[in-house]
Protein backbone atom coordinates (compact mmCIF):
# COMPACT_ATOMS: atom_id res chain seq x y z
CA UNK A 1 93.28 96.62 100.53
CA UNK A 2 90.04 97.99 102.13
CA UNK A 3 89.14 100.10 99.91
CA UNK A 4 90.10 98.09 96.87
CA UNK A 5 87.17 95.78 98.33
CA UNK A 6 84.69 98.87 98.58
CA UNK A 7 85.96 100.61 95.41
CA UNK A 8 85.10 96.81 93.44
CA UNK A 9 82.42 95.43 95.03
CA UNK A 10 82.18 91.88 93.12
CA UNK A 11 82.19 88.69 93.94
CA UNK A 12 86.03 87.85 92.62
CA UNK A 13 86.87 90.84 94.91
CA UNK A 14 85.34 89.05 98.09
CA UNK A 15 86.62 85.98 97.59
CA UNK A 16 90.25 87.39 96.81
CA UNK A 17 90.10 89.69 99.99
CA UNK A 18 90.68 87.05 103.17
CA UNK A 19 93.49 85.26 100.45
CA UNK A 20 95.59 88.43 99.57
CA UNK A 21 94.65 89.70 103.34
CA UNK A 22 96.24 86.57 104.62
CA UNK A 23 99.34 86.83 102.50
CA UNK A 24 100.21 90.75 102.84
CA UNK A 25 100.21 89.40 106.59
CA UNK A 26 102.58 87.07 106.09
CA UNK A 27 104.90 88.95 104.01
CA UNK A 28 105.00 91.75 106.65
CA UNK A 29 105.67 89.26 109.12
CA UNK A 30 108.89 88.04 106.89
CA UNK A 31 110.09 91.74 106.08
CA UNK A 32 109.82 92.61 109.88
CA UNK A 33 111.91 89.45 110.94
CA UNK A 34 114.60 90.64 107.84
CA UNK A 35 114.61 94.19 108.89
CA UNK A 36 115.21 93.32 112.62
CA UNK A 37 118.28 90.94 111.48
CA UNK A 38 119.18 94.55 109.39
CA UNK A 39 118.75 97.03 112.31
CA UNK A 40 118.86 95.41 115.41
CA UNK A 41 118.33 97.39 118.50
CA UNK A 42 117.05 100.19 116.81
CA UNK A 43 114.27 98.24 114.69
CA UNK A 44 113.06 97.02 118.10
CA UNK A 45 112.85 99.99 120.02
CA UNK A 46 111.10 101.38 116.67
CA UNK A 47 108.58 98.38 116.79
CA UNK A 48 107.90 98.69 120.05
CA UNK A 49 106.51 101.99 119.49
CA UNK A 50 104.91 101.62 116.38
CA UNK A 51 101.44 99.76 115.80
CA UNK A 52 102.16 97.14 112.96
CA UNK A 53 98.84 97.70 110.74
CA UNK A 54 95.73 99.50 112.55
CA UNK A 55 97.08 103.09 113.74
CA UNK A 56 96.74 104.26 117.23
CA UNK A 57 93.97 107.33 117.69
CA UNK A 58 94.85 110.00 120.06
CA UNK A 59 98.51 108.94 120.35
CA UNK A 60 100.11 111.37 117.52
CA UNK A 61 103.71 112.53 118.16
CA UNK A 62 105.00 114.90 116.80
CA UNK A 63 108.54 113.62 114.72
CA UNK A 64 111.86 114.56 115.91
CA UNK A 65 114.62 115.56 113.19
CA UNK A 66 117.69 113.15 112.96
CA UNK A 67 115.26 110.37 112.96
């Protein structure tokens, strides 16, 4: 959503970008409370090791097959 800021720098797109970044927000918040009602366990132990929107640097394992 970033980049759709920088790409379209105008004044519709800066006063969109703290409304749509407040809402993509929420809707992650609802889809991770539906997908942990889904999954359970394993969604938790899966959010507990996964950063929800800025990416951990220098922490990069390598995926295991069988997921």
């Amino acid at each position: 959503m970033l980049g759709f800021l920088v790409q379209w720098p105008t004044l519709v797109t800066l006063g969109m970008f703290p409304i749509l970044t407040y809402m993509y927000a929420r809707l992650a918040k609802i889809e991770e409370r539906e997908t942990e009602e889904r999954f359970g366990e394993k969604y938790r132990e899966y959010a507990a090791r996964t950063p929800a929107f800025v990416p951990r640097v220098g922490s990069m394992e390598t995926p295991h097959a069988g997921g």
